[in-house]
Protein backbone atom coordinates (compact mmCIF):
# COMPACT_ATOMS: atom_id res chain seq x y z
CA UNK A 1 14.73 -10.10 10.88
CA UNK A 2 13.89 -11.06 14.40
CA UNK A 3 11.81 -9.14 15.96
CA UNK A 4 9.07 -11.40 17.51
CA UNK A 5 10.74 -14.15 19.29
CA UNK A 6 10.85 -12.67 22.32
CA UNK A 7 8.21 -10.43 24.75
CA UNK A 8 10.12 -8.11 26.08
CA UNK A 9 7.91 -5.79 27.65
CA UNK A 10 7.87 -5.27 31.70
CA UNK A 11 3.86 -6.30 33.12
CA UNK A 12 3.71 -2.49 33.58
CA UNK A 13 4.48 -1.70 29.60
CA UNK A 14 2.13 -4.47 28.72
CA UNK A 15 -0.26 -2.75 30.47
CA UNK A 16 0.29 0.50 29.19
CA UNK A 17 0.42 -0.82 25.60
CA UNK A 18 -3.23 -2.86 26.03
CA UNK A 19 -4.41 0.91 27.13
CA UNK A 20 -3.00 2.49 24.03
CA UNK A 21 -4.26 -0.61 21.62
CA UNK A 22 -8.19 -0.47 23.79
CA UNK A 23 -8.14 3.55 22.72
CA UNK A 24 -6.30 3.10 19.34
CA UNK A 25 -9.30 4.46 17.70
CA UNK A 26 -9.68 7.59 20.08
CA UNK A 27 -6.04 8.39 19.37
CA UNK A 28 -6.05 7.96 15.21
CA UNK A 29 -9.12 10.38 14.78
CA UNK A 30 -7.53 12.94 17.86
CA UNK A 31 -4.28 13.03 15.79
CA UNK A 32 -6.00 13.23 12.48
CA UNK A 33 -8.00 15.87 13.47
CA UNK A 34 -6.02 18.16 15.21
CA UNK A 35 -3.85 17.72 11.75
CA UNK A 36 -6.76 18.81 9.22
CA UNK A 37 -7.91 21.50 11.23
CA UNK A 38 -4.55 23.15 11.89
CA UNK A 39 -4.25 22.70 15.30
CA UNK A 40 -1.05 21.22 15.32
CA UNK A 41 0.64 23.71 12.21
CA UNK A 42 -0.39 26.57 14.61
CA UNK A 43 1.66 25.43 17.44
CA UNK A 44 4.30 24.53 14.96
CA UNK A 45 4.80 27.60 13.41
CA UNK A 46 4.94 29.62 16.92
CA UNK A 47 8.32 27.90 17.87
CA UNK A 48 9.68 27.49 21.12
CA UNK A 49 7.22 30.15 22.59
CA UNK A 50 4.34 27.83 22.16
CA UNK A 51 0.33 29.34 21.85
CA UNK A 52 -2.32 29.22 24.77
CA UNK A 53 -5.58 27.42 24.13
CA UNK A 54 -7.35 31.28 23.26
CA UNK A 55 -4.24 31.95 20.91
CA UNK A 56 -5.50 28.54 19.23
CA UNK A 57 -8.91 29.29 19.40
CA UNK A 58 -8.63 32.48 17.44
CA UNK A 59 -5.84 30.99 14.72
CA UNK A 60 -8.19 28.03 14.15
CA UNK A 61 -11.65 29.08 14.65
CA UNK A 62 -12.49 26.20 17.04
CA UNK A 63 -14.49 26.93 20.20
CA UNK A 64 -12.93 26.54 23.72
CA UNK A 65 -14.20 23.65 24.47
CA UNK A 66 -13.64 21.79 21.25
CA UNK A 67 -9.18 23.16 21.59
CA UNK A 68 -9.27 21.88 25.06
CA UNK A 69 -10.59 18.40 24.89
CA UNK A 70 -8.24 18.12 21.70
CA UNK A 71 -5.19 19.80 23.29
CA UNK A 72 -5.60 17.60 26.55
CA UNK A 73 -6.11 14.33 24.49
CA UNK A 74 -2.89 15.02 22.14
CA UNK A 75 -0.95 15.78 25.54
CA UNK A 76 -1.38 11.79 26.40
CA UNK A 77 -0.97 10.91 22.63
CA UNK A 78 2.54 12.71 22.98
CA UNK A 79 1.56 14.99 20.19
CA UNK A 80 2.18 18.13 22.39
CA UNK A 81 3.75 19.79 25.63
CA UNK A 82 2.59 22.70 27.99
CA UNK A 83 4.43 24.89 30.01
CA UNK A 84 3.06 28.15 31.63
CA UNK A 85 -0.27 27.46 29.56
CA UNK A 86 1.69 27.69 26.29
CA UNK A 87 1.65 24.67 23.99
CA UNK A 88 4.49 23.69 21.60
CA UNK A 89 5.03 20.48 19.26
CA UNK A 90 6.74 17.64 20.34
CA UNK A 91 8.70 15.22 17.37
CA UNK A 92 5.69 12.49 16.56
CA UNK A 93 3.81 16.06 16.11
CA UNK A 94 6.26 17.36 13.78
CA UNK A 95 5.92 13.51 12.20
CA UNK A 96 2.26 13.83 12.25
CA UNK A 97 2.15 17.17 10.00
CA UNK A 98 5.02 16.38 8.00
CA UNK A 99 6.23 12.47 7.57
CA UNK A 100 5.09 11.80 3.71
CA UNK A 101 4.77 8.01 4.60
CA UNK A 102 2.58 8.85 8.02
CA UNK A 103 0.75 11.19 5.85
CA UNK A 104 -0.15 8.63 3.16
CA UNK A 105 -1.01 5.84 5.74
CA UNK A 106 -2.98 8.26 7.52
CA UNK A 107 -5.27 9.40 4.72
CA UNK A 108 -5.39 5.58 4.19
CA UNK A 109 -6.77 4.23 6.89
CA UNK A 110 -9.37 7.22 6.97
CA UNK A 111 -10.74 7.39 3.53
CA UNK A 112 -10.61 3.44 2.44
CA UNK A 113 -10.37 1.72 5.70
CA UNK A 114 -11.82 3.38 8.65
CA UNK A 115 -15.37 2.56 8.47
CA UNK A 116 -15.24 -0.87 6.67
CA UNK A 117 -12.73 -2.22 9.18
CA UNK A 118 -15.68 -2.44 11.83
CA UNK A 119 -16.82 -5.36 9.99
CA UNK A 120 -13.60 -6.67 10.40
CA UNK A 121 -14.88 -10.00 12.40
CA UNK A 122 -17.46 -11.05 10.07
CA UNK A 123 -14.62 -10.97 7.02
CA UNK A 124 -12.69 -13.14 9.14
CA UNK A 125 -15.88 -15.80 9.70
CA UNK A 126 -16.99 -15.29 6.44
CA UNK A 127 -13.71 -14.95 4.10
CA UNK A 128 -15.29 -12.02 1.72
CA UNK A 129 -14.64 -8.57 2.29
CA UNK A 130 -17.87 -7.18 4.49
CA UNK A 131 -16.33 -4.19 5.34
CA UNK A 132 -16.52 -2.84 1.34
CA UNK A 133 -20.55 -2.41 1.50
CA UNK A 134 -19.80 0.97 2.84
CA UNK A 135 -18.69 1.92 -0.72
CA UNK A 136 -20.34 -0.63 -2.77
CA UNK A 137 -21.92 -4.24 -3.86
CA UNK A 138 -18.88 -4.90 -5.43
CA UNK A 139 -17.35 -8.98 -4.91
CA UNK A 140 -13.50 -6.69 -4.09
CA UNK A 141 -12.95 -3.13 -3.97
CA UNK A 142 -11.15 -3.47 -7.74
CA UNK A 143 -14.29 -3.78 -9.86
CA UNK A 144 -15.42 -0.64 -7.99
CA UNK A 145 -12.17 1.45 -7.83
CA UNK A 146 -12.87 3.78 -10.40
CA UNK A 147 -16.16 4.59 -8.86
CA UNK A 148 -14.93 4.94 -4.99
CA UNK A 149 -15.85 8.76 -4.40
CA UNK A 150 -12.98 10.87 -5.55
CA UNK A 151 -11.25 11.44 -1.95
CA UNK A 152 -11.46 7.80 -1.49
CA UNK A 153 -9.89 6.83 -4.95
CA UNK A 154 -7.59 9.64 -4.49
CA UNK A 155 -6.05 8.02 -0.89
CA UNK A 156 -6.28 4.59 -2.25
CA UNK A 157 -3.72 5.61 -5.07
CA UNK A 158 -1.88 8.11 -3.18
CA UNK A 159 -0.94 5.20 -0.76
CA UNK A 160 -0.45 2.33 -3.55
CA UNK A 161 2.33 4.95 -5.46
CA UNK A 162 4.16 5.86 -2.91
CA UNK A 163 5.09 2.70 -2.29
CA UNK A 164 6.00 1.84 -6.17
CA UNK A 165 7.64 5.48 -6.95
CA UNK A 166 9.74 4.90 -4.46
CA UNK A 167 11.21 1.55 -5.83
CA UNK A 168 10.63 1.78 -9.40
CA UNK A 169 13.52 4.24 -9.96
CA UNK A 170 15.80 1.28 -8.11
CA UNK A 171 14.23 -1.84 -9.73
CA UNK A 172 14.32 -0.32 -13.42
CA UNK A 173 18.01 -1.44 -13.94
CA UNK A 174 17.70 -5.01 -12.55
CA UNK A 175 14.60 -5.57 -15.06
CA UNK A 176 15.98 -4.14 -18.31
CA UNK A 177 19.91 -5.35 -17.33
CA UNK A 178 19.41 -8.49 -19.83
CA UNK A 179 17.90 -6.31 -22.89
CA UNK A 180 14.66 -7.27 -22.07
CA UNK A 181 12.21 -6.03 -25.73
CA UNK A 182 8.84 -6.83 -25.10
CA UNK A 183 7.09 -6.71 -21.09
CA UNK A 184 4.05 -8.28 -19.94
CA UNK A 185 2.86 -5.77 -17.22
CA UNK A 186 0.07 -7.85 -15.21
CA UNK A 187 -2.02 -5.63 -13.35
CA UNK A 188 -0.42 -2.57 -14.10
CA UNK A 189 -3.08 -0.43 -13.01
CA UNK A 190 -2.38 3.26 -14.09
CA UNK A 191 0.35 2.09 -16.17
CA UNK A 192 2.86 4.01 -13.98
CA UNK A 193 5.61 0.90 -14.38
CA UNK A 194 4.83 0.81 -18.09
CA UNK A 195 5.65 5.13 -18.37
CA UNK A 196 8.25 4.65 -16.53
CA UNK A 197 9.82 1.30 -18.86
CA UNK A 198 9.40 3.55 -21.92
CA UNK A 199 11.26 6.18 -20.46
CA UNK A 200 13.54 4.35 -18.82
CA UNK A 201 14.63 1.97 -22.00
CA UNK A 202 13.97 3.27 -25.58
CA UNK A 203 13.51 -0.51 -27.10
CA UNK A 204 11.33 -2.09 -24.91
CA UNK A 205 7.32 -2.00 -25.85
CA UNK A 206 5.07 -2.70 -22.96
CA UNK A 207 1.39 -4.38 -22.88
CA UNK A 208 -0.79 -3.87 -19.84
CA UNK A 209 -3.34 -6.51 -18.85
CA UNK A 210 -5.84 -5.33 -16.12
CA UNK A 211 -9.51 -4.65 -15.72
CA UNK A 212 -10.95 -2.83 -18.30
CA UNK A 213 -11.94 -0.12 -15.47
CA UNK A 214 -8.04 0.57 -14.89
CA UNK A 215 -6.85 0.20 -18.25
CA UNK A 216 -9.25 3.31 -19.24
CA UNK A 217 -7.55 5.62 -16.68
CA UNK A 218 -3.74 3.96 -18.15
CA UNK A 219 -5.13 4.26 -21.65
CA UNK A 220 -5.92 7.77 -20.79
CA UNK A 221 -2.62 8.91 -19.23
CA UNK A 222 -0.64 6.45 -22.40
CA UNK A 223 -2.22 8.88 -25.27
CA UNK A 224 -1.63 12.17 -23.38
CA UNK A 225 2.15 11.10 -23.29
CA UNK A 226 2.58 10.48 -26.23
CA UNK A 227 3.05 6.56 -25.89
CA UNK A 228 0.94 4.62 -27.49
CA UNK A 229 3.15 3.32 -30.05
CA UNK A 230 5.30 1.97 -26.67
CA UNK A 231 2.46 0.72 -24.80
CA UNK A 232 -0.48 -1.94 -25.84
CA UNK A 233 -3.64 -2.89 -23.60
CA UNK A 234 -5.38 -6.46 -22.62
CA UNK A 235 -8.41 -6.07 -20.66
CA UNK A 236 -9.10 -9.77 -18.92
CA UNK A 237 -10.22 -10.64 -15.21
CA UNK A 238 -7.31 -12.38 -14.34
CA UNK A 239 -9.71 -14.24 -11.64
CA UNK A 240 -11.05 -16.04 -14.49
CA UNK A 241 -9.08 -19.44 -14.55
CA UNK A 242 -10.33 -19.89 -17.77
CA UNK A 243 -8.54 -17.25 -19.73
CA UNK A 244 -5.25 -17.44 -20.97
CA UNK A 245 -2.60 -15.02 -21.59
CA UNK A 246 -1.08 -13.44 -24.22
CA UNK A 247 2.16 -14.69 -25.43
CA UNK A 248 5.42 -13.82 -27.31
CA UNK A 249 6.99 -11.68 -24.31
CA UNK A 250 10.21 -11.89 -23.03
CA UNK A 251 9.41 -11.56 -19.41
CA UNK A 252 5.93 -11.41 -17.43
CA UNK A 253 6.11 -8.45 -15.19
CA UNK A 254 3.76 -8.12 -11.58
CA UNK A 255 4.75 -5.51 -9.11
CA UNK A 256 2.50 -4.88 -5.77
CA UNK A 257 0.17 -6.79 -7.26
CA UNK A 258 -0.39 -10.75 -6.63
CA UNK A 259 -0.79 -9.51 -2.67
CA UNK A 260 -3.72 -9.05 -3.67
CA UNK A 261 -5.17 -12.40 -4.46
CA UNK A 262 -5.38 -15.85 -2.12
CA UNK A 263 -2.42 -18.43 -2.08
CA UNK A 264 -4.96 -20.45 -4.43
CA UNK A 265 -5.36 -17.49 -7.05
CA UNK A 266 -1.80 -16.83 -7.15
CA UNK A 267 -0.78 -20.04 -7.92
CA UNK A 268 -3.68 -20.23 -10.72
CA UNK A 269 -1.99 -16.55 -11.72
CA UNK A 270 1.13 -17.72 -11.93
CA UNK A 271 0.08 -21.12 -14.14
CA UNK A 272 -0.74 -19.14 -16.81
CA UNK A 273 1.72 -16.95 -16.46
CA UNK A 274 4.04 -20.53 -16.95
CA UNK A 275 1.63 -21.39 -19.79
CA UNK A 276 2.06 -18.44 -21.34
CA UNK A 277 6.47 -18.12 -21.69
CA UNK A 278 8.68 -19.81 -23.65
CA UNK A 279 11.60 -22.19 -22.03
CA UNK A 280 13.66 -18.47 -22.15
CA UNK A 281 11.39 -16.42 -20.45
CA UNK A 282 10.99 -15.54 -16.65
CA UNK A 283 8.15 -13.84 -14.08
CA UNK A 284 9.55 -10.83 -12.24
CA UNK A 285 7.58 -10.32 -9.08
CA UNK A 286 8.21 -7.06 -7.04
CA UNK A 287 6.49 -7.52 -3.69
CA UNK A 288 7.09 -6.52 0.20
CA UNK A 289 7.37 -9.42 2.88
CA UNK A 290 6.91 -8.42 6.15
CA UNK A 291 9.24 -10.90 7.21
CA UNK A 292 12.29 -9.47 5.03
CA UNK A 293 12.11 -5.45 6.15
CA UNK A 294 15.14 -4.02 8.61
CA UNK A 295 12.85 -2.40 10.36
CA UNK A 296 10.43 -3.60 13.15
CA UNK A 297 7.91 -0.26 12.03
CA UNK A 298 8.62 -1.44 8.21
CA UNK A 299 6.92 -4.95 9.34
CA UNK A 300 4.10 -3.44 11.29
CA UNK A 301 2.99 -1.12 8.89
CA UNK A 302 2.90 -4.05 6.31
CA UNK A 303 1.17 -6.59 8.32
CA UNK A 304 -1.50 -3.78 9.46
CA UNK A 305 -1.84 -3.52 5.70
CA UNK A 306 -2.97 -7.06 5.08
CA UNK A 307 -5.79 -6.16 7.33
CA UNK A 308 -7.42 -3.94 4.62
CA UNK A 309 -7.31 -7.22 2.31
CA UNK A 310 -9.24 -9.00 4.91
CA UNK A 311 -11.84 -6.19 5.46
CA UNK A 312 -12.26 -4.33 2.24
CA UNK A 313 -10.36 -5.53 -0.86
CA UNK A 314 -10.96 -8.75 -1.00
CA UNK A 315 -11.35 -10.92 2.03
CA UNK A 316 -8.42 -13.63 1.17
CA UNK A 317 -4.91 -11.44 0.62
CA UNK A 318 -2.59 -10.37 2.41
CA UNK A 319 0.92 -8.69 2.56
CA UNK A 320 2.55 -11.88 2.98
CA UNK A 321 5.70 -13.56 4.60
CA UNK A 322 8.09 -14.27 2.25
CA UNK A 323 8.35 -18.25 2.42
CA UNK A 324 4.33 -18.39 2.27
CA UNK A 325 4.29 -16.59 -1.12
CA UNK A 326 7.47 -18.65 -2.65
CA UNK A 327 5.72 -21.81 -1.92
CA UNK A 328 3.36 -20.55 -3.84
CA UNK A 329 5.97 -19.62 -6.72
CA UNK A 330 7.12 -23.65 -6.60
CA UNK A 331 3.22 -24.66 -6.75
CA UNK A 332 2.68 -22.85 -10.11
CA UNK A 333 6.28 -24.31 -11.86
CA UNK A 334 8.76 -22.08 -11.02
CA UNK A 335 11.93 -21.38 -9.00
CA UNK A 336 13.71 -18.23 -7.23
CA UNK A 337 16.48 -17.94 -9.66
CA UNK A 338 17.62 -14.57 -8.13
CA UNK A 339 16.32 -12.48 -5.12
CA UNK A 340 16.94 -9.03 -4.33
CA UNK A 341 15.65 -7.47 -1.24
CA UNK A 342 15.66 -4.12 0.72
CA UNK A 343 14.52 -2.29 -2.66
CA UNK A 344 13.05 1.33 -2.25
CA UNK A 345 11.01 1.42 1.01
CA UNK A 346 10.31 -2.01 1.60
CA UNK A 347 10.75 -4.20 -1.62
CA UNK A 348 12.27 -7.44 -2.81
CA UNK A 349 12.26 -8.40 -6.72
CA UNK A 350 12.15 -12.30 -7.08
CA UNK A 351 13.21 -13.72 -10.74
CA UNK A 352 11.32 -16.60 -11.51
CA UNK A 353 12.13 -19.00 -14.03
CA UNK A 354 10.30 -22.34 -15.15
CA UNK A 355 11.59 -25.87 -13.47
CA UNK A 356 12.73 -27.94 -16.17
């Protein structure tokens, strides 16, 4: 992955980019809404013979002036085309009402990040999350995730399992390749990874240690699938230094989850995490790096991510480059025995393993 060593842009592009970043706002909420009041499905679904602005207004119920300004403004956005005062969808249109991945960042950015990230600045000066008053008191938004309003919670999880589902189904075979019997799942939130262990290999008992908040909601979905005999709890804040964890597993599994702490907590993560194995037994991290994606849009939409950490989760995470978070790895005890990259969307799976 090389993608900036060089500017390549012309002055003239440069230009036109600064134009598009100065009205990035203006052009997120234009696209949004012309998607959630079916503007853009109503142009869709006339084909190539396209609607005029009246043949919106009636199919939406939006007033003249309100399809105008919104038509014009998605014409520069690229999100449309007119000929003879008939409107049709172009391809980031068709993206915009149909892409599952633009669709979950979208809903993102509007539900959990929008209004938080205007406090973006002071997060920076003050390294705490000031953006995540507009929901709460909370020190990061996990405390408070099971009481963000329920369209919030719902695009905060919506946009945290499509990432997973799409890599679980490939990482389950590299985990449970060695015979692996008991699983450590640290932070496993809805306890997603631990269904999908007990389905996936019928020896292997998982125990979930999270906030008590998110092990409800896993505890929950456990008993209604019939898995508690498969799956065990362990409420702790892993923030606390001073608690240790459980032992007797054969491997300590984290996945999409230590980007959410500082270099410092990871490292104090991952020391207990050393404390806590035998000689035998080894971390699995699954995590995405911008630095290790085959795709330039792959990288941005990760490093855009880590601005949420900065602004709302926590004020000291990130998605992180890959050499930044293995340095971290070495600080705690451990080596990379084995890395495997380009997993589901975005994902590399690092086996860790103590340094004798």
């Amino acid at each position: 992955m090389n993608f900036y060593s060089k500017d390549t842009k012309t002055a003239l592009e440069a230009k036109d980019l600064a134009q598009w970043i100065a009205f990035g706002p203006v052009v997120f909420q234009v696209a949004r809404t012309m998607r959630d009041t079916g503007m853009l499905a109503a142009v869709e679904a006339s084909g190539t013979t396209g609607l005029t602005q009246a043949e919106i207004m009636d199919q939406t119920g939006l007033s003249r002036y309100g399809v105008r300004v919104l038509l014009e403004s998605g014409l520069g956005i690229g999100l449309v085309v007119v000929n003879a005062d008939k409107y049709t969808l172009t391809k980031t249109g068709y993206f915009i009402l149909h892409d599952a991945l633009t669709r979950v960042n979208m809903d993102f950015v509007q539900d959990v990040c929008y209004h938080g990230l205007s406090d973006l600045e002071a997060s920076i000066r003050n390294g705490k999350a000031e953006g995540l008053k507009v929901f709460g008191q909370w020190p990061t938004i996990y405390e408070g995730l099971s009481q963000l309003p329920p369209h919030v919670q719902k695009s905060w999880f919506a946009f945290d399992h499509f990432f997973s589902d799409n890599a679980f189904p490939a990482v389950l075979r590299h985990v449970y390749k060695d015979g692996v019997k008991r699983l450590l799942d640290i932070g496993g939130n809805t306890g997603k990874w631990a269904i999908a262990s007990s389905r996936h290999s019928p020896d292997v008992h998982v125990t979930i240690m999270d906030l008590p908040g998110q092990l409800n909601v896993a505890e929950q979905r456990i008993s209604e699938l019939g898995l508690t005999d498969r799956v065990s709890f362990f409420p702790s804040n892993l923030l606390d230094p001073s608690q240790p964890f459980p032992t007797g597993f054969d491997v300590i599994w984290m996945s999409q989850f230590l980007d959410c702490f500082s270099e410092e907590e990871i490292v104090s993560i991952l020391k207990r995490c050393y404390n806590a194995l035998s000689e035998e037994g080894y971390v699995l991290i699954l995590e995405a790096f911008w630095d290790l994606q085959r795709f330039e849009t792959a990288a941005f939409c990760l490093q855009q991510t880590s601005i949420y950490f900065t602004a709302l989760a926590n004020g000291n995470s990130q998605m992180y480059h890959s050499q930044v978070f293995i340095d971290c790895v070495r600080a705690a005890g451990f080596e990379v025995v084995e890395q495997t990259d380009h997993i589901g969307l975005s994902h590399t799976l690092l086996k860790c393993k103590k340094v004798v």
